[in-house]
C-alpha atoms as a PDB file:
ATOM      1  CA  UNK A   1     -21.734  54.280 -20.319  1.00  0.00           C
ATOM      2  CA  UNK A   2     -19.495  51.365 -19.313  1.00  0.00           C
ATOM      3  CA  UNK A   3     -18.471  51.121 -15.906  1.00  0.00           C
ATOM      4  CA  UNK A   4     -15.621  48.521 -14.979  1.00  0.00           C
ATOM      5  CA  UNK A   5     -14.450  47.227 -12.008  1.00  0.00           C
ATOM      6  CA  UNK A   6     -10.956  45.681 -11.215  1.00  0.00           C
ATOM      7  CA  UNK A   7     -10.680  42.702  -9.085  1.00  0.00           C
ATOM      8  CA  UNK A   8      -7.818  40.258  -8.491  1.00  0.00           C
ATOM      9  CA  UNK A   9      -4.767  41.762  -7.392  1.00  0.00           C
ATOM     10  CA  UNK A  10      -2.257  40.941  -4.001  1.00  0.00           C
ATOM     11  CA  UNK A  11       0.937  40.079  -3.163  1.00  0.00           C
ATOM     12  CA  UNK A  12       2.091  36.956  -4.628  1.00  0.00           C
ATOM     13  CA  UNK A  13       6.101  36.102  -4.156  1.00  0.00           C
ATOM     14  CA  UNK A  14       8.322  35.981  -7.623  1.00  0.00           C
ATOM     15  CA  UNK A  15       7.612  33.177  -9.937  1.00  0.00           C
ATOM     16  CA  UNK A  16       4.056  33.071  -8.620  1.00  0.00           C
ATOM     17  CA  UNK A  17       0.585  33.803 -10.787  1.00  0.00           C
ATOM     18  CA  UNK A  18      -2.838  35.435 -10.586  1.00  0.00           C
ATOM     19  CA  UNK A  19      -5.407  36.206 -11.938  1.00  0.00           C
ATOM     20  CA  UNK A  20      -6.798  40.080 -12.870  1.00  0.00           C
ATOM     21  CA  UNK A  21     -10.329  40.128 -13.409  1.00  0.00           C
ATOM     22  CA  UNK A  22     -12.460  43.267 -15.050  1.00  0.00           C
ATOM     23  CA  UNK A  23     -16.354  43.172 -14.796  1.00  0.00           C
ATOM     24  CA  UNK A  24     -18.192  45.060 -16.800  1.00  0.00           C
ATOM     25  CA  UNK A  25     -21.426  47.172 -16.413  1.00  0.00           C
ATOM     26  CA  UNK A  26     -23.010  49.018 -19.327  1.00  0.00           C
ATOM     27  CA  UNK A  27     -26.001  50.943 -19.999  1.00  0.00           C
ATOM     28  CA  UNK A  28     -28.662  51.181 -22.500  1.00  0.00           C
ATOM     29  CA  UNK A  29     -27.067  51.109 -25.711  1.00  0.00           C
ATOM     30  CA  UNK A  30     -23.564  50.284 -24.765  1.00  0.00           C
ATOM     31  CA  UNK A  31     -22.664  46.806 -25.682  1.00  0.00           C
ATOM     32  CA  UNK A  32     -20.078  45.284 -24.167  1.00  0.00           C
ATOM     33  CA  UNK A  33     -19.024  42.929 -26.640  1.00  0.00           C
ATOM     34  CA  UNK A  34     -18.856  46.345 -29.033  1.00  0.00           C
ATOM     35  CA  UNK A  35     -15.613  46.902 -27.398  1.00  0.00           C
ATOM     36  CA  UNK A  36     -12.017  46.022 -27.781  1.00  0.00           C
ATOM     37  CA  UNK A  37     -10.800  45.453 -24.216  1.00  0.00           C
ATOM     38  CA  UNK A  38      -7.827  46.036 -22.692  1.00  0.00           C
ATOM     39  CA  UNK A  39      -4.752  45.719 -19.555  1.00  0.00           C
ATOM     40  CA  UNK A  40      -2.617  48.722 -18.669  1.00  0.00           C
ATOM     41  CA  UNK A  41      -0.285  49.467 -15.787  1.00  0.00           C
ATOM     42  CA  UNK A  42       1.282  51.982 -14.139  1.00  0.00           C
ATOM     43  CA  UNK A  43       4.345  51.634 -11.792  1.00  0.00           C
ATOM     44  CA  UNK A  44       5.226  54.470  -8.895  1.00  0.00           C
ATOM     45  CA  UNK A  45       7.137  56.952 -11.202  1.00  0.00           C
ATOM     46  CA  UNK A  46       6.102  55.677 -14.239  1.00  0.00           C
ATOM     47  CA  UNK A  47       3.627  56.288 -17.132  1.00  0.00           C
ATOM     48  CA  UNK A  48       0.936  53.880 -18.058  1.00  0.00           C
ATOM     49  CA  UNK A  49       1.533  51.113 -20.264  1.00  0.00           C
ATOM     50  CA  UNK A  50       0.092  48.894 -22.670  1.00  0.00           C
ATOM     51  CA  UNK A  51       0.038  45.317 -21.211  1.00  0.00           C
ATOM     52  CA  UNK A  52      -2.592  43.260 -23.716  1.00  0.00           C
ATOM     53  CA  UNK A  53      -5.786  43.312 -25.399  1.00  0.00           C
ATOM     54  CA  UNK A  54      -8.570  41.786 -26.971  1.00  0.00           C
ATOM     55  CA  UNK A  55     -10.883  41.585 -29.870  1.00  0.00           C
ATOM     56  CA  UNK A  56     -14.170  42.008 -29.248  1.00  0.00           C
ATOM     57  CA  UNK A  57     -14.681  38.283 -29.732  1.00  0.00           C
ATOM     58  CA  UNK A  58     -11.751  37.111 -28.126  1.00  0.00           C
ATOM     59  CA  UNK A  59     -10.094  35.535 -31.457  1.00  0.00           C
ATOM     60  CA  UNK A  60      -7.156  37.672 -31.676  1.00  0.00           C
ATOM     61  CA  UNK A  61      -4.936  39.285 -29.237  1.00  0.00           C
ATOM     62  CA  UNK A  62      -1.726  41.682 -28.813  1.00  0.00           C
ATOM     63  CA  UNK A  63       0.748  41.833 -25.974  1.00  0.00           C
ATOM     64  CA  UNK A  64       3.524  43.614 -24.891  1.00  0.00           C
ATOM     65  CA  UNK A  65       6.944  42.231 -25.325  1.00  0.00           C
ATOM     66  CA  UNK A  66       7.552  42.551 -21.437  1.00  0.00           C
ATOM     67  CA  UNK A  67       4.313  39.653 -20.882  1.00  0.00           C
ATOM     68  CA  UNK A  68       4.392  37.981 -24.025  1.00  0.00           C
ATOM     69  CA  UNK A  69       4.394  34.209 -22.857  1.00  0.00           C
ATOM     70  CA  UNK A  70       3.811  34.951 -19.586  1.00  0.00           C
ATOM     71  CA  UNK A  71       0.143  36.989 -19.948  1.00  0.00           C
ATOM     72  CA  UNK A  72      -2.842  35.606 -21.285  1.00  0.00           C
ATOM     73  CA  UNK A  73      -5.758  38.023 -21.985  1.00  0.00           C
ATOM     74  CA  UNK A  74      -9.719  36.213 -22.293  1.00  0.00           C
ATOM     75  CA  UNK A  75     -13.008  37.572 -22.016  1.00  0.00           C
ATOM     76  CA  UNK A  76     -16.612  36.527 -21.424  1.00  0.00           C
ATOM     77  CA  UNK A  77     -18.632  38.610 -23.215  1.00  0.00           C
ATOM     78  CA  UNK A  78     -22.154  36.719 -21.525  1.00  0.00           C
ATOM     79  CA  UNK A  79     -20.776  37.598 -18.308  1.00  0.00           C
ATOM     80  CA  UNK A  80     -19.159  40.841 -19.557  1.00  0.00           C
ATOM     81  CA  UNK A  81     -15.594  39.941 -17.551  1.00  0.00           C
ATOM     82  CA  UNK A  82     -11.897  40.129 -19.061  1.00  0.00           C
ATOM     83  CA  UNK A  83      -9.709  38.217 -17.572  1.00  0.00           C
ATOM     84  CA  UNK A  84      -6.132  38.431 -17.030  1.00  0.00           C
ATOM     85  CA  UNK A  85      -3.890  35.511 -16.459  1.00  0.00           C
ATOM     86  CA  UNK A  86      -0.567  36.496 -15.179  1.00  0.00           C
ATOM     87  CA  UNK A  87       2.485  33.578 -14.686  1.00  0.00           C
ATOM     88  CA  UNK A  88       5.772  33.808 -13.658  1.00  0.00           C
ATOM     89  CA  UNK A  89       5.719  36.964 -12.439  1.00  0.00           C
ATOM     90  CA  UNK A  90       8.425  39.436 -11.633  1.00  0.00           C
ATOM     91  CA  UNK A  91       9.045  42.167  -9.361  1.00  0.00           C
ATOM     92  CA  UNK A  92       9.291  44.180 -12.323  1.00  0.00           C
ATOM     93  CA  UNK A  93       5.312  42.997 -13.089  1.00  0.00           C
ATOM     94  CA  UNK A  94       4.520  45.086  -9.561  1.00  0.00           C
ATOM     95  CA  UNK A  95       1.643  47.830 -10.441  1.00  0.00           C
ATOM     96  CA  UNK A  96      -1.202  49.370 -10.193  1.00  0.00           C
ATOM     97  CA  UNK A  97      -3.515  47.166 -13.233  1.00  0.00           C
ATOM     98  CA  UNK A  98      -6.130  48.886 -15.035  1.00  0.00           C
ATOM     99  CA  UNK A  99      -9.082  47.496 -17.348  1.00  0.00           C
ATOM    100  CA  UNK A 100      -9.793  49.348 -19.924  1.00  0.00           C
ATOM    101  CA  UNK A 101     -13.013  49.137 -22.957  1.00  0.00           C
ATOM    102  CA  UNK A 102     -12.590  50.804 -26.548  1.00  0.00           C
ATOM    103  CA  UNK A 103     -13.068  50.611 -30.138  1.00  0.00           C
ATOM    104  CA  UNK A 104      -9.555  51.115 -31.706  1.00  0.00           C
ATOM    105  CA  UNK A 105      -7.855  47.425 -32.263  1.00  0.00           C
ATOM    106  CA  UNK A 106      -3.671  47.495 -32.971  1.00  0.00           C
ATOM    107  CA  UNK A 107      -0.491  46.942 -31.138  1.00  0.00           C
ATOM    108  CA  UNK A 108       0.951  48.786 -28.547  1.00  0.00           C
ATOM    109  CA  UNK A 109      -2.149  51.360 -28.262  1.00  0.00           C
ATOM    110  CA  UNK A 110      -1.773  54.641 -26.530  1.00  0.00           C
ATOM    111  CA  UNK A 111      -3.852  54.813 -23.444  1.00  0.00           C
ATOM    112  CA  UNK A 112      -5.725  57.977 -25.077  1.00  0.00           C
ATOM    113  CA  UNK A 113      -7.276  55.480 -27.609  1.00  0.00           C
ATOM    114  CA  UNK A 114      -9.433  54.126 -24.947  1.00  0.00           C
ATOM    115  CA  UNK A 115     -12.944  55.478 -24.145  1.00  0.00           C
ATOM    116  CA  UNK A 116     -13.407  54.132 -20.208  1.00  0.00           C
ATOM    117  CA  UNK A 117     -11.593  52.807 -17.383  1.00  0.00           C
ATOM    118  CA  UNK A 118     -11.806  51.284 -14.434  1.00  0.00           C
ATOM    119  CA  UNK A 119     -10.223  52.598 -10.799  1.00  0.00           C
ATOM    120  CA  UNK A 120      -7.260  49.529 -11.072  1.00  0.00           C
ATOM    121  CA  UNK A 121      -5.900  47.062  -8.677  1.00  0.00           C
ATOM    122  CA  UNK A 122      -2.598  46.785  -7.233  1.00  0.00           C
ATOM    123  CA  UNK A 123      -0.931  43.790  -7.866  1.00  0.00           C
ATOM    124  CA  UNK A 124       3.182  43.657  -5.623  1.00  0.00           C
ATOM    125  CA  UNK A 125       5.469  40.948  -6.880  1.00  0.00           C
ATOM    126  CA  UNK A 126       8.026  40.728  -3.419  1.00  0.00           C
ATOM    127  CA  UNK A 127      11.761  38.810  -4.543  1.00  0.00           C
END
């Protein structure tokens, strides 16, 4: 099993940043660096959406169009941690983030394509 853990998330005012991380805990025969890894969110009302994701190794990434430029996804596969690095955000950013580990790598993945998630943390972007 992998077990991950969301850490990270606040208030922060428009136009401000932070910083989502995801620790990872595995078990005997789960690798973490086996898996693609991955940041959804889900607003009040809304269903969960693709934010960005990872390679296993970290050399390539996708994003959605909403945090292209502003989002950067990393990873630390010694210290089995994904990061995300969120600047400039909006109010529109405000949701619940979640962290999620799988093996299917392509854009804009449905959230059924992932294997295990974590519980999320709230990040609130006040104007």
């Amino acid at each position: 099993q992998v077990q991950l853990v969301e850490s990270g998330g606040g208030l922060v005012h428009a136009g401000g940043s932070l910083t989502l991380t995801c620790t990872a805990s595995t078990t005997s025969g789960y690798n973490f660096d086996a898996y693609a890894m991955a940041w959804f969110r889900q607003a009040p009302g809304k269903e969960r959406e693709f934010v960005a994701s990872i390679i296993w190794n970290g050399k390539e990434t996708f994003y959605a169009g909403s945090v292209q430029g502003r989002f950067t996804i990393f990873r630390n596969n010694i210290g089995k941690m994904v990061y995300l690095q969120m600047n400039s955000l909006k109010v529109d950013d405000t949701a619940v983030y979640y962290c999620a580990a799988g093996h299917i790598f392509q854009p804009n993945p449905d959230a059924d394509s992932f294997l295990f998630w974590g519980q999320g943390t709230q990040v609130t972007v006040s104007s």
